[in-house]
C-alpha atoms as a PDB file:
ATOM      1  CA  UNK A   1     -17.699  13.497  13.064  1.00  0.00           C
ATOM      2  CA  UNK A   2     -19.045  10.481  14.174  1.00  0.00           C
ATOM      3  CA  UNK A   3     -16.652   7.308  14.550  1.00  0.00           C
ATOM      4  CA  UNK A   4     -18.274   4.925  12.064  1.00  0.00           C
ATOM      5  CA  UNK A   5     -18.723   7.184   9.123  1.00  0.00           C
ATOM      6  CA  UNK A   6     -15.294   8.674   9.740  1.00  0.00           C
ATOM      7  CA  UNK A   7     -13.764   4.983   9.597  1.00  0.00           C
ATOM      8  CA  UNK A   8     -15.905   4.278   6.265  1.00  0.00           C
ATOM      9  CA  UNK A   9     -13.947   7.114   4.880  1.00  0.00           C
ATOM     10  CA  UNK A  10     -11.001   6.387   5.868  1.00  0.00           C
ATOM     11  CA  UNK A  11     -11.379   2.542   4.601  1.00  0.00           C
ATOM     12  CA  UNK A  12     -12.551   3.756   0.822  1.00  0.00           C
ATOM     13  CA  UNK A  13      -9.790   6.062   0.911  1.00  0.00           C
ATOM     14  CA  UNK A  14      -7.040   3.244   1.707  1.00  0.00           C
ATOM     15  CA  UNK A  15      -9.141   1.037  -0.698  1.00  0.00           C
ATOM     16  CA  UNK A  16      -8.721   3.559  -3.549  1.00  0.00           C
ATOM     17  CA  UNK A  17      -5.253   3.257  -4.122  1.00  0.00           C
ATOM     18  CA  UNK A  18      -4.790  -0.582  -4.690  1.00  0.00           C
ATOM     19  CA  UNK A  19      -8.022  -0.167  -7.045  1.00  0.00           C
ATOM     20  CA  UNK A  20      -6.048   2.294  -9.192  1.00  0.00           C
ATOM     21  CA  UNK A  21      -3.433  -0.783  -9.854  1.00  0.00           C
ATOM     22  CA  UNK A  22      -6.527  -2.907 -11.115  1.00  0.00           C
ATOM     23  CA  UNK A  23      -8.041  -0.188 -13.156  1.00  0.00           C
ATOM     24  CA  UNK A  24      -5.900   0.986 -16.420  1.00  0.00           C
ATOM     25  CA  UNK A  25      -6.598   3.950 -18.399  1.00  0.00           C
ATOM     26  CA  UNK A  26      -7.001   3.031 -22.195  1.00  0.00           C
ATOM     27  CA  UNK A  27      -6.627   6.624 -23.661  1.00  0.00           C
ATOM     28  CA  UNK A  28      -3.726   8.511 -21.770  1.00  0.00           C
ATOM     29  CA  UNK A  29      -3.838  12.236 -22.207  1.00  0.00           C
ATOM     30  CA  UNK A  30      -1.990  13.487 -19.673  1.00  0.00           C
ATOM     31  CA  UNK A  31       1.452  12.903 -17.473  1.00  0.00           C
ATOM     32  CA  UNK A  32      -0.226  11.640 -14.475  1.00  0.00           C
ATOM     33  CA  UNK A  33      -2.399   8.503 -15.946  1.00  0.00           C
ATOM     34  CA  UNK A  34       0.505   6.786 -16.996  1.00  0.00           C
ATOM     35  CA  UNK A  35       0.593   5.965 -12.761  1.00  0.00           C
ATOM     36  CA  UNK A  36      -2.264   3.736 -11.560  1.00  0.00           C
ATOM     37  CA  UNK A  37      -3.089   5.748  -8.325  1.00  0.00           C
ATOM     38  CA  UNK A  38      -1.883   9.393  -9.222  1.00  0.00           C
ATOM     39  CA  UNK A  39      -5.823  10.173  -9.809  1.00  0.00           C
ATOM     40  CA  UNK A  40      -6.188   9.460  -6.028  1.00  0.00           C
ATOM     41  CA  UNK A  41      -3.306  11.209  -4.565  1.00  0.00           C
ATOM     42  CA  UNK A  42      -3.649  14.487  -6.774  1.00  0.00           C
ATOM     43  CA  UNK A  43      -7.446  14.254  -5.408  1.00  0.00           C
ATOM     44  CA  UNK A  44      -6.233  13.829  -1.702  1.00  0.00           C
ATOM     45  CA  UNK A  45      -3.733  16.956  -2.275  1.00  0.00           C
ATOM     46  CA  UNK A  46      -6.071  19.439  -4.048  1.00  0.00           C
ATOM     47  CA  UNK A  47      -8.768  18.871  -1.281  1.00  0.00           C
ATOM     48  CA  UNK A  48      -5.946  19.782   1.333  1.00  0.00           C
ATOM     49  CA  UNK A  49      -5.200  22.820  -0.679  1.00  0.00           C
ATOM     50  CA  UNK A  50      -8.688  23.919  -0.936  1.00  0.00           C
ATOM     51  CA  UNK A  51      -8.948  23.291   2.675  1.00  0.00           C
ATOM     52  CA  UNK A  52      -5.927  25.342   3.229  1.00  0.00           C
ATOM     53  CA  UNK A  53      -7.282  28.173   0.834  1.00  0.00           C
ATOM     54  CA  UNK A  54     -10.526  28.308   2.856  1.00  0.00           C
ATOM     55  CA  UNK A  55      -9.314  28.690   6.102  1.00  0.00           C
ATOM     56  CA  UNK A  56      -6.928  31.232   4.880  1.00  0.00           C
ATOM     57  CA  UNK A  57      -9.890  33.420   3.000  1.00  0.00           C
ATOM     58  CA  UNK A  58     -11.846  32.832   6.079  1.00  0.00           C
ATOM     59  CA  UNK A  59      -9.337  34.429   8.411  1.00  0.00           C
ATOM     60  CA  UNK A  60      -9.360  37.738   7.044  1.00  0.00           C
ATOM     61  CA  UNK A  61     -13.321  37.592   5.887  1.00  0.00           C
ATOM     62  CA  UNK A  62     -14.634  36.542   9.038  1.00  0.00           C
ATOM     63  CA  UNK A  63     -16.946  39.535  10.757  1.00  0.00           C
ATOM     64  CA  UNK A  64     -16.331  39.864  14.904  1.00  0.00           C
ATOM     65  CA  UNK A  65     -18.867  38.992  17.231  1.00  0.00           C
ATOM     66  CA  UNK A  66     -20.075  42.732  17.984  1.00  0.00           C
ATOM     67  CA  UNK A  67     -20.512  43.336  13.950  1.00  0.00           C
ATOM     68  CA  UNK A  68     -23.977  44.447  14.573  1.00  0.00           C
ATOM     69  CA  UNK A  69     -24.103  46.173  17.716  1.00  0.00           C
END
């Protein structure tokens, strides 16, 4: 990954936190919107489990080099 968009992400990332403290929910439904930033760090965790779930998946479907021959 290149160094510039790699810092962008990073910096909207940091930046999404404090902007769940500005931004209110006016209809809560569930548990988790009662807390400004949970939105951000229950996003942050399920990518890391997908992440996790991939790499998992992809160790036991992954073909070896000499499939084909």
């Amino acid at each position: 990954m290149r160094e510039k968009p790699k810092k962008l992400l990073i910096l909207f990332a940091m930046l999404s936190i404090p902007a769940g403290f500005l931004t209110g929910h006016d209809h809560v439904v569930f548990w988790w919107h009662h807390v400004s930033f949970m939105d951000a760090i229950l996003g942050g965790i399920g990518t890391f489990l997908l992440m996790f779930i991939i790499t998992f998946v992809a160790a036991f479907t992954s073909q070896k080099e000499d499939f084909y021959d």
